[in-house]
C-alpha atoms as a PDB file:
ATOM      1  CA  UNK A   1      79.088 -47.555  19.722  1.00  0.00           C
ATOM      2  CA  UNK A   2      78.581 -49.561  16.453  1.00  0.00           C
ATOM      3  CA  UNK A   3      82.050 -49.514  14.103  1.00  0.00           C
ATOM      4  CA  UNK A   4      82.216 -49.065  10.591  1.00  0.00           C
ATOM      5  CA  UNK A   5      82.458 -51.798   8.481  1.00  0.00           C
ATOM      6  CA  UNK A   6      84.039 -49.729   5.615  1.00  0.00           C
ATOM      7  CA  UNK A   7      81.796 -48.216   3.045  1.00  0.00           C
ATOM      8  CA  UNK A   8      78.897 -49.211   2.656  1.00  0.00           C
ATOM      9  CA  UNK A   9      77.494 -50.724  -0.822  1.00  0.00           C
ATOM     10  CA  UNK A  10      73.912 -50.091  -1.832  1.00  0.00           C
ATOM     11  CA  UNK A  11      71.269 -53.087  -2.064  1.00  0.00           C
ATOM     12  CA  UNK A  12      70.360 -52.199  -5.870  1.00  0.00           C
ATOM     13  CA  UNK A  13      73.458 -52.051  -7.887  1.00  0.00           C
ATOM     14  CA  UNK A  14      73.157 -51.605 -12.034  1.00  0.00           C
ATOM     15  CA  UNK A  15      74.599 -54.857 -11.876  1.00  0.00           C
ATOM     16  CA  UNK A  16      72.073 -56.462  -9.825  1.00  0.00           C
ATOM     17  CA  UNK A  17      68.969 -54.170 -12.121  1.00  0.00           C
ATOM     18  CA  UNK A  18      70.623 -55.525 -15.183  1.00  0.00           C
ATOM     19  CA  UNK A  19      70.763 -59.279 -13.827  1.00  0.00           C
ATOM     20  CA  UNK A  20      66.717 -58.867 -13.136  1.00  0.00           C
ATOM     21  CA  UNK A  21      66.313 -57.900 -16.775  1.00  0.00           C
ATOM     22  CA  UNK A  22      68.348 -60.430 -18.289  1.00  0.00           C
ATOM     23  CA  UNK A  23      66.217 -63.341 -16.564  1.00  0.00           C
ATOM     24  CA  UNK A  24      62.811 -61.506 -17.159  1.00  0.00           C
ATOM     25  CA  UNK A  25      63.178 -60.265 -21.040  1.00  0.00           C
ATOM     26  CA  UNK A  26      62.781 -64.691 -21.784  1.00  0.00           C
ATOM     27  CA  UNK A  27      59.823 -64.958 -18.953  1.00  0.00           C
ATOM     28  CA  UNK A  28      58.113 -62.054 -20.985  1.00  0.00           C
ATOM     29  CA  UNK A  29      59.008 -63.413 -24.239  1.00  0.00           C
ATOM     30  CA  UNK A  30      57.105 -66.841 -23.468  1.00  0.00           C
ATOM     31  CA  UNK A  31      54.489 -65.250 -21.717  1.00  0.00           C
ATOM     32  CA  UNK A  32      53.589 -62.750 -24.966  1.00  0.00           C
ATOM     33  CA  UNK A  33      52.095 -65.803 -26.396  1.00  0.00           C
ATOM     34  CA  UNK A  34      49.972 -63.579 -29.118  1.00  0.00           C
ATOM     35  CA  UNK A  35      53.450 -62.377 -30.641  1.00  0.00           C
ATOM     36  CA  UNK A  36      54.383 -65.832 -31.465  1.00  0.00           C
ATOM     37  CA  UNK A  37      51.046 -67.790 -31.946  1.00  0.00           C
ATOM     38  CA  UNK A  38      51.562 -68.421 -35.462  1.00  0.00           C
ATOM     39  CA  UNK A  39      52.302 -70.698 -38.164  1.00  0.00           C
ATOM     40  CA  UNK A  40      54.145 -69.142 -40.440  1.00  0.00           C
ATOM     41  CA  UNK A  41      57.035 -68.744 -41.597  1.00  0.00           C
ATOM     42  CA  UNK A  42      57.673 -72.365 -41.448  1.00  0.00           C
ATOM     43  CA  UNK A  43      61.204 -73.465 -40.900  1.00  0.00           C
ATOM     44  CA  UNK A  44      61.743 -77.258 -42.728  1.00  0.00           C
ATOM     45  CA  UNK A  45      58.223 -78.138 -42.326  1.00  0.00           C
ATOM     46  CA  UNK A  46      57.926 -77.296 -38.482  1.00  0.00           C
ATOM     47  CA  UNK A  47      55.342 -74.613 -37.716  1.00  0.00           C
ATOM     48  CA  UNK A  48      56.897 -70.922 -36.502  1.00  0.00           C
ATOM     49  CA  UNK A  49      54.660 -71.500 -33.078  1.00  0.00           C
ATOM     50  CA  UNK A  50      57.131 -74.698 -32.232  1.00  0.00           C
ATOM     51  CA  UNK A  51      60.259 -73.355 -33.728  1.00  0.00           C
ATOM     52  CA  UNK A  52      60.463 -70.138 -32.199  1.00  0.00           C
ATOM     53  CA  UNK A  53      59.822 -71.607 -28.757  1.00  0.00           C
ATOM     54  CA  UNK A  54      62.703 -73.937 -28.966  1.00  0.00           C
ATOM     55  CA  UNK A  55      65.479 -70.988 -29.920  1.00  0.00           C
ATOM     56  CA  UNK A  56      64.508 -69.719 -26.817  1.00  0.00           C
ATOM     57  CA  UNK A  57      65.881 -72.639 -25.059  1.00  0.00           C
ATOM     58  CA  UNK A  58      69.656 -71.815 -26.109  1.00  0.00           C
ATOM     59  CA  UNK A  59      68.928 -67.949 -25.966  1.00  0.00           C
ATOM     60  CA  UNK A  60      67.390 -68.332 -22.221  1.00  0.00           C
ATOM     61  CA  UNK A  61      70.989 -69.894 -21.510  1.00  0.00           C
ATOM     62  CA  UNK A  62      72.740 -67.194 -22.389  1.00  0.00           C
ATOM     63  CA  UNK A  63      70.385 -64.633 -20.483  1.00  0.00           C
ATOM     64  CA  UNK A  64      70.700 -67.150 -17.685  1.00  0.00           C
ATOM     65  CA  UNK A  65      74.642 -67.015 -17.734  1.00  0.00           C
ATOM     66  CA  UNK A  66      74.739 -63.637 -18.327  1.00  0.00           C
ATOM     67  CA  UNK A  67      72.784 -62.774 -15.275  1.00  0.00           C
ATOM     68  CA  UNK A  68      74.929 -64.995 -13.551  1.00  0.00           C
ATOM     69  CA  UNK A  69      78.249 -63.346 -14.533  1.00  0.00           C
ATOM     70  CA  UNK A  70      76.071 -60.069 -13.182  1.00  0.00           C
ATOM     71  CA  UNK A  71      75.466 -60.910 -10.402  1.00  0.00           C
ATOM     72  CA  UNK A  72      79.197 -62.721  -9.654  1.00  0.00           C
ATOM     73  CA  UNK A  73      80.889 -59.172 -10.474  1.00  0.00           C
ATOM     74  CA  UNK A  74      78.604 -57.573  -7.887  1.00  0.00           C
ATOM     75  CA  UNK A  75      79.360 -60.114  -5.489  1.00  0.00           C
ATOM     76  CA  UNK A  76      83.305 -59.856  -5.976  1.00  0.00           C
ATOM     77  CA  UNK A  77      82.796 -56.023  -5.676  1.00  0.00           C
ATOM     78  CA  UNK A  78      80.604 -56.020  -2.769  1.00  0.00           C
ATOM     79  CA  UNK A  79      83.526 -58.308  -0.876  1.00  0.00           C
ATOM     80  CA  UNK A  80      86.553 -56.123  -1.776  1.00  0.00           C
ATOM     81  CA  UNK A  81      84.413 -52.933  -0.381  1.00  0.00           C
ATOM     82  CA  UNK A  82      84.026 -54.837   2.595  1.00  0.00           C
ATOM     83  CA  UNK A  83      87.004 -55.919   2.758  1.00  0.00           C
ATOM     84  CA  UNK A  84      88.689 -52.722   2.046  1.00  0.00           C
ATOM     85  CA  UNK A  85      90.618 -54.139  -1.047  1.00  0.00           C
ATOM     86  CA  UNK A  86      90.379 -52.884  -4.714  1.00  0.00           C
ATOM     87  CA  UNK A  87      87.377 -54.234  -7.071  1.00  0.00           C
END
């Protein structure tokens, strides 16, 4: 007979659904290319097509970590219910 590992933690957490978002809402964002194909408003001379594309470099990063820090909470909480201890 099979023992019990403890309780048992489900493969889709909020944490995990919220992680997915955070890295798809700049995949989306890039891929939309009609909502940025554009030229104005111009930002010192450099076209809105160019400029908007390059703030999505730092704001990816910050999706990207906070997807990270996601999943790394899920991870710590999925050991301490196997483990038995407190999140």
């Amino acid at each position: 007979m099979p023992q019990s590992t403890g309780p048992t933690v489900p493969a889709v957490t909020p944490e995990r659904v919220l992680a997915g978002l955070a890295l798809l809402v700049p995949i989306v964002a890039m891929l939309w290319v009609s909502s940025y194909d554009k030229t104005d408003p111009a930002v010192s001379g450099v076209p809105f097509f160019y400029w908007y594309q390059l703030l999505w470099v730092p704001v990816s990063a910050v999706f990207t970590v906070a997807a990270y820090l996601l999943i790394n909470r899920d991870e710590k909480a999925r050991k301490a219910a196997r483990t038995g201890g407190a999140r």
